[in-house]
C-alpha atoms as a PDB file:
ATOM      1  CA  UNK A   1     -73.608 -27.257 -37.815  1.00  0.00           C
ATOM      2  CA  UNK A   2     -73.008 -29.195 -34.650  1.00  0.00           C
ATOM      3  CA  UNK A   3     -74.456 -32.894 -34.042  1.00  0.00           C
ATOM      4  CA  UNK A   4     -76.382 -33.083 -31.127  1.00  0.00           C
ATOM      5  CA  UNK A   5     -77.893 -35.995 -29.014  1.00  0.00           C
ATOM      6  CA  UNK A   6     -81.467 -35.160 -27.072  1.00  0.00           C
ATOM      7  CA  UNK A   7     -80.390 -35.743 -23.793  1.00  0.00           C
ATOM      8  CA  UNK A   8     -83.445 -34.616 -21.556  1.00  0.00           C
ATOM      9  CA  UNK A   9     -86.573 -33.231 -21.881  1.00  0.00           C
ATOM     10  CA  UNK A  10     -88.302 -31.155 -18.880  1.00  0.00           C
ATOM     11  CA  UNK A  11     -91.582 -29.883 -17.886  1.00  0.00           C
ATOM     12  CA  UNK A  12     -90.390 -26.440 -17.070  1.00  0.00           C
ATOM     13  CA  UNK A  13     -93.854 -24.830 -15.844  1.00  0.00           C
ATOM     14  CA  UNK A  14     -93.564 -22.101 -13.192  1.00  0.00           C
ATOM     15  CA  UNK A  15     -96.424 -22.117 -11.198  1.00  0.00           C
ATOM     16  CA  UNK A  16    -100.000 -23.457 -11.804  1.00  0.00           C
ATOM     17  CA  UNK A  17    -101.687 -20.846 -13.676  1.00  0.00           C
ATOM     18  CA  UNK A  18     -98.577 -20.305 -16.337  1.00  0.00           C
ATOM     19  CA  UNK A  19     -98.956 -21.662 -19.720  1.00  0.00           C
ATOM     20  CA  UNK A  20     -97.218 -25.065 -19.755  1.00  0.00           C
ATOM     21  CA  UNK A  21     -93.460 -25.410 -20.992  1.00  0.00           C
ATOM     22  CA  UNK A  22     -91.298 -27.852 -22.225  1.00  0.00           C
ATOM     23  CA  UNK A  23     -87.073 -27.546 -22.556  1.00  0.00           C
ATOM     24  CA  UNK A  24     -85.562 -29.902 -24.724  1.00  0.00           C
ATOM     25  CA  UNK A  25     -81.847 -30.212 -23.761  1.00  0.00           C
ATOM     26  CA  UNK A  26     -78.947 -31.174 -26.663  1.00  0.00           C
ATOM     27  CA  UNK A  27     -75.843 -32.724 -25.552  1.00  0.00           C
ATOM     28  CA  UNK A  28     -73.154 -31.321 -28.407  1.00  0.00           C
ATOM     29  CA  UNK A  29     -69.904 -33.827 -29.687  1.00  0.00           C
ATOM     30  CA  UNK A  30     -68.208 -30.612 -28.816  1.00  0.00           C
ATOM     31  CA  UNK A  31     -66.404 -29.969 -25.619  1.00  0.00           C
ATOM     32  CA  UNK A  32     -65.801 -26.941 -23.501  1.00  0.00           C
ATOM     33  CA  UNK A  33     -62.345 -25.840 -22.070  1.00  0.00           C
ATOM     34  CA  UNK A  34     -63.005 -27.979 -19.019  1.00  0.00           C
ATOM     35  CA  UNK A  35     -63.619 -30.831 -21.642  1.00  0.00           C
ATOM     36  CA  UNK A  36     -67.378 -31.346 -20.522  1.00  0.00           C
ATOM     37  CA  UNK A  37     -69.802 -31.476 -23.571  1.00  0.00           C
ATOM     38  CA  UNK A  38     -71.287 -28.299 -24.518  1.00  0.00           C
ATOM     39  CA  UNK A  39     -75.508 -28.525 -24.635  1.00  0.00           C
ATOM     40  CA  UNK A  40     -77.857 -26.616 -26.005  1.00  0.00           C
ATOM     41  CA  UNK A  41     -81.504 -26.234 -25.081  1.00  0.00           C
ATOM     42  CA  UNK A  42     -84.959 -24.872 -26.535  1.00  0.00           C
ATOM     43  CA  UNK A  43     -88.009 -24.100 -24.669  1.00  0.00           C
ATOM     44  CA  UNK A  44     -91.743 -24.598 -26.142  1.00  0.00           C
ATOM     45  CA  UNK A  45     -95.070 -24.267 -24.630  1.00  0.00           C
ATOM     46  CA  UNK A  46     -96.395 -27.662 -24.728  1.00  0.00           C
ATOM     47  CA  UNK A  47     -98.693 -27.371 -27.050  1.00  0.00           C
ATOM     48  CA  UNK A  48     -98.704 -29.995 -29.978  1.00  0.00           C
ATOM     49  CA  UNK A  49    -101.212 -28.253 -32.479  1.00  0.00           C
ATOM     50  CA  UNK A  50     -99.774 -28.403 -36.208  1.00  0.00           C
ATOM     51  CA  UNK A  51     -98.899 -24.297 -35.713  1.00  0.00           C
ATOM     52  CA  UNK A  52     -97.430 -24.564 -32.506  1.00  0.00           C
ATOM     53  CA  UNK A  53     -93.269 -24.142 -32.604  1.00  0.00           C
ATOM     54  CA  UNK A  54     -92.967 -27.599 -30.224  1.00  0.00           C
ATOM     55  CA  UNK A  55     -95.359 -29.447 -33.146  1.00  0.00           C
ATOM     56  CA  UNK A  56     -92.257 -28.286 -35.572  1.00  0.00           C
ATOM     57  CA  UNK A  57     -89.623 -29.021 -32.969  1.00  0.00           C
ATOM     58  CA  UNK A  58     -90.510 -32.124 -32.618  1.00  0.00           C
ATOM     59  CA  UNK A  59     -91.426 -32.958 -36.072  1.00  0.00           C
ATOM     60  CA  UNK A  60     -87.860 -31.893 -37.021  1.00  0.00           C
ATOM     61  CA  UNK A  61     -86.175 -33.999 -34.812  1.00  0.00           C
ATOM     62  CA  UNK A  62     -88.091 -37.103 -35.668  1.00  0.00           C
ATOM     63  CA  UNK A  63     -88.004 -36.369 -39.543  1.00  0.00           C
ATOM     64  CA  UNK A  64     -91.152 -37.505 -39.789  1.00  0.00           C
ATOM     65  CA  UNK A  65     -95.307 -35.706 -38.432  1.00  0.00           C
ATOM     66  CA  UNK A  66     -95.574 -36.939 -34.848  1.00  0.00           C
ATOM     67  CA  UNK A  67     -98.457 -38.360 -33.533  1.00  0.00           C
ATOM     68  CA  UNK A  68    -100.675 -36.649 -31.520  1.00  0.00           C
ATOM     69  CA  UNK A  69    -101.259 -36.988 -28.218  1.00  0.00           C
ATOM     70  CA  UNK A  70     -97.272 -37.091 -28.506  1.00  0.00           C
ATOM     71  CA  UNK A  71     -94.918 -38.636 -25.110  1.00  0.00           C
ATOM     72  CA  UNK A  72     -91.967 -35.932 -25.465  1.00  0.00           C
ATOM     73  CA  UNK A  73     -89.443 -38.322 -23.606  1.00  0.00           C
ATOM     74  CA  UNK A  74     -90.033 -40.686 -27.000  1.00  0.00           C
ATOM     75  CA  UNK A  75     -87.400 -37.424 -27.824  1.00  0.00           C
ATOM     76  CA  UNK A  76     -84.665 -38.320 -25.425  1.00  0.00           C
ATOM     77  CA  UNK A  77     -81.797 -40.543 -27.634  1.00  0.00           C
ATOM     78  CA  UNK A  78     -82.537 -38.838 -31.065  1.00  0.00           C
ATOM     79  CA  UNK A  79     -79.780 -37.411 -32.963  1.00  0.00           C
ATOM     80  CA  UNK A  80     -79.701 -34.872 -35.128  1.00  0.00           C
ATOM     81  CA  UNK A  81     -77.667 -32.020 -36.866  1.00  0.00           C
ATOM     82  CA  UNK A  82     -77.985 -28.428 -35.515  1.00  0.00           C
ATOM     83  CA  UNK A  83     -77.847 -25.182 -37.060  1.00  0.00           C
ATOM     84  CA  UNK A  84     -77.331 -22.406 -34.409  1.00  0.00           C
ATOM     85  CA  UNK A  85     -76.823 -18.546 -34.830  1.00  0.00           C
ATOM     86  CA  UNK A  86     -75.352 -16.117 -31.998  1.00  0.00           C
ATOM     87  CA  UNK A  87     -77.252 -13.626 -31.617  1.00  0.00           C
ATOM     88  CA  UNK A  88     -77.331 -10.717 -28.644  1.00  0.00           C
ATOM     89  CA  UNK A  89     -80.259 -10.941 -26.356  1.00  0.00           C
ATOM     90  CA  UNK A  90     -81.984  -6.831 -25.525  1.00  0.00           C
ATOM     91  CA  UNK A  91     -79.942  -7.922 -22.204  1.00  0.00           C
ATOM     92  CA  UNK A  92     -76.559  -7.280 -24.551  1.00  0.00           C
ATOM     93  CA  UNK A  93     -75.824 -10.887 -23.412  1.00  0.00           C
ATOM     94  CA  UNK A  94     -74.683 -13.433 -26.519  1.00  0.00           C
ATOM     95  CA  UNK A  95     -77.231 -16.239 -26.972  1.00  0.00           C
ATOM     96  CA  UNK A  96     -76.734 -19.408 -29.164  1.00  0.00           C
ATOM     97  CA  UNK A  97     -80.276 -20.054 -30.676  1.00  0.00           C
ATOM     98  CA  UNK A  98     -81.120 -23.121 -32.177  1.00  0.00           C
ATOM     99  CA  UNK A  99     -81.963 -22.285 -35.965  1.00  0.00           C
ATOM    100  CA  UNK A 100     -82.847 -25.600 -37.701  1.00  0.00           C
ATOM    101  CA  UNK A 101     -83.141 -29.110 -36.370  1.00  0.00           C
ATOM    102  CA  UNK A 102     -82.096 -31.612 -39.266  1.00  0.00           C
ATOM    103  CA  UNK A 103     -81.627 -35.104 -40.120  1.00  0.00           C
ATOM    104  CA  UNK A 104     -78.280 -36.712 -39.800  1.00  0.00           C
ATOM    105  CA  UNK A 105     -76.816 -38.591 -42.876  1.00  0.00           C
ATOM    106  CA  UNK A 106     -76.362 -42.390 -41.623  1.00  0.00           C
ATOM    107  CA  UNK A 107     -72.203 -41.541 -42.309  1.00  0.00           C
ATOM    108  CA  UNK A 108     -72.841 -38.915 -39.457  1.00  0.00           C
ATOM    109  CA  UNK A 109     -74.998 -40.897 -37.577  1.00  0.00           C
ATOM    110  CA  UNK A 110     -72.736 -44.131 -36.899  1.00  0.00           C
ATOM    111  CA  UNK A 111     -69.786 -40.798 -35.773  1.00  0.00           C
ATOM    112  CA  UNK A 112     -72.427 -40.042 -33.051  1.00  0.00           C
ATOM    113  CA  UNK A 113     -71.866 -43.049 -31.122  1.00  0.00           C
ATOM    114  CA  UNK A 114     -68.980 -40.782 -29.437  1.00  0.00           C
ATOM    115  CA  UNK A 115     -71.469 -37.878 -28.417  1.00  0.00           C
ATOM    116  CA  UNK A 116     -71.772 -38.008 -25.056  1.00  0.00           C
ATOM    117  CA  UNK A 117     -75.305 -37.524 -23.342  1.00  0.00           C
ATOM    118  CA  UNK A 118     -75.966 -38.448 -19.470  1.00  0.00           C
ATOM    119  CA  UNK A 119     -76.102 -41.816 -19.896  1.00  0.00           C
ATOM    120  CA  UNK A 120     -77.383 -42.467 -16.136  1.00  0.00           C
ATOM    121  CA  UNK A 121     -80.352 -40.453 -17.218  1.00  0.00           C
ATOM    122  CA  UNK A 122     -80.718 -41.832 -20.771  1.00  0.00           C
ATOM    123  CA  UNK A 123     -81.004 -45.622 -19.557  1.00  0.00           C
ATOM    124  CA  UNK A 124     -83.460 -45.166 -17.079  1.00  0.00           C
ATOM    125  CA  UNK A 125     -85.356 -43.001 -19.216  1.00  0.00           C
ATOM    126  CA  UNK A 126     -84.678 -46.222 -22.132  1.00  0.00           C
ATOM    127  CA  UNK A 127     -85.853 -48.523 -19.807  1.00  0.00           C
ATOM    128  CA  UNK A 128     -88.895 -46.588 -19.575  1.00  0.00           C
ATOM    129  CA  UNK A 129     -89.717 -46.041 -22.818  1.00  0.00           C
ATOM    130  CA  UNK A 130     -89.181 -49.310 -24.552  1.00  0.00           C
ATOM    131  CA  UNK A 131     -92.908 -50.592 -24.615  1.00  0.00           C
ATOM    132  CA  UNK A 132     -93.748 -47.118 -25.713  1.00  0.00           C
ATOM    133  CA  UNK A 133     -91.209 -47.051 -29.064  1.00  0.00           C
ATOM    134  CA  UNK A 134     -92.355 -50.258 -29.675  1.00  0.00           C
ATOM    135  CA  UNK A 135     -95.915 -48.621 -30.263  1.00  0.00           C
ATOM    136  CA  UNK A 136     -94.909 -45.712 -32.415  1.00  0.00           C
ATOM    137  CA  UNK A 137     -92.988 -47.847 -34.498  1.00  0.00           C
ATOM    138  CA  UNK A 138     -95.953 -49.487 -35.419  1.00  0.00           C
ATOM    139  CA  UNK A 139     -97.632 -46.146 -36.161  1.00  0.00           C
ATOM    140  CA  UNK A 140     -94.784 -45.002 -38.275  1.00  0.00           C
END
């Protein structure tokens, strides 16, 4: 399992009439051989439904049901531990796949100050977003 730290979260919709998609992007504690962070990324159509996989996504990385309507940048900062598999794509390609999304023990949790995440990105998308965790705090 590697810890990873939700570093973005993208509207990834191709044209107009395409079903709407979102990519949720992990930065790993792990680094490559150039010593960057490895990151990991799912895509969804954005959907929040209770059936649809981003309603479970998301779900799994807050730990608890998400409110719906749901603002998926309220994702960006969350921790969590990640179970992936490799697996080879019909391309013959290896993949890494994101099998489960799980809570991380608070032990765990204080580690993952070190992960590193874009922080650039992450405080201007904090800044952002602090009126708006204010309000789901109150819902949770």
């Amino acid at each position: 399992m590697l810890l990873g730290i939700v570093s973005d979260v993208m509207d990834i919709s191709q044209t107009q009439n395409s079903k709407r998609k979102v990519r949720i992007i992990w930065t790993l504690n792990v680094n490559d051989s150039d010593g960057k962070p490895y990151r990991l990324e799912t895509q969804c159509v954005a959907t929040m439904n209770k059936e649809s996989r981003l309603y479970r996504v998301v779900k799994d990385i807050l730990g608890v049901t998400p409110p719906v309507p749901f603002d998926t940048d309220l994702l960006i900062g969350r921790v969590n531990l990640l179970l992936v598999v490799k697996a080879t794509g019909p391309d013959g390609k290896q993949h890494i796949n994101v099998e489960r999304i799980l809570p991380v023990p608070v032990q765990q949790l204080l580690e993952s100050l070190s992960v590193q995440a874009d922080l650039d990105h992450y405080r201007k998308k904090a800044k952002e977003l602090q009126g708006k965790l204010d309000q789901i705090r109150q819902i949770l």
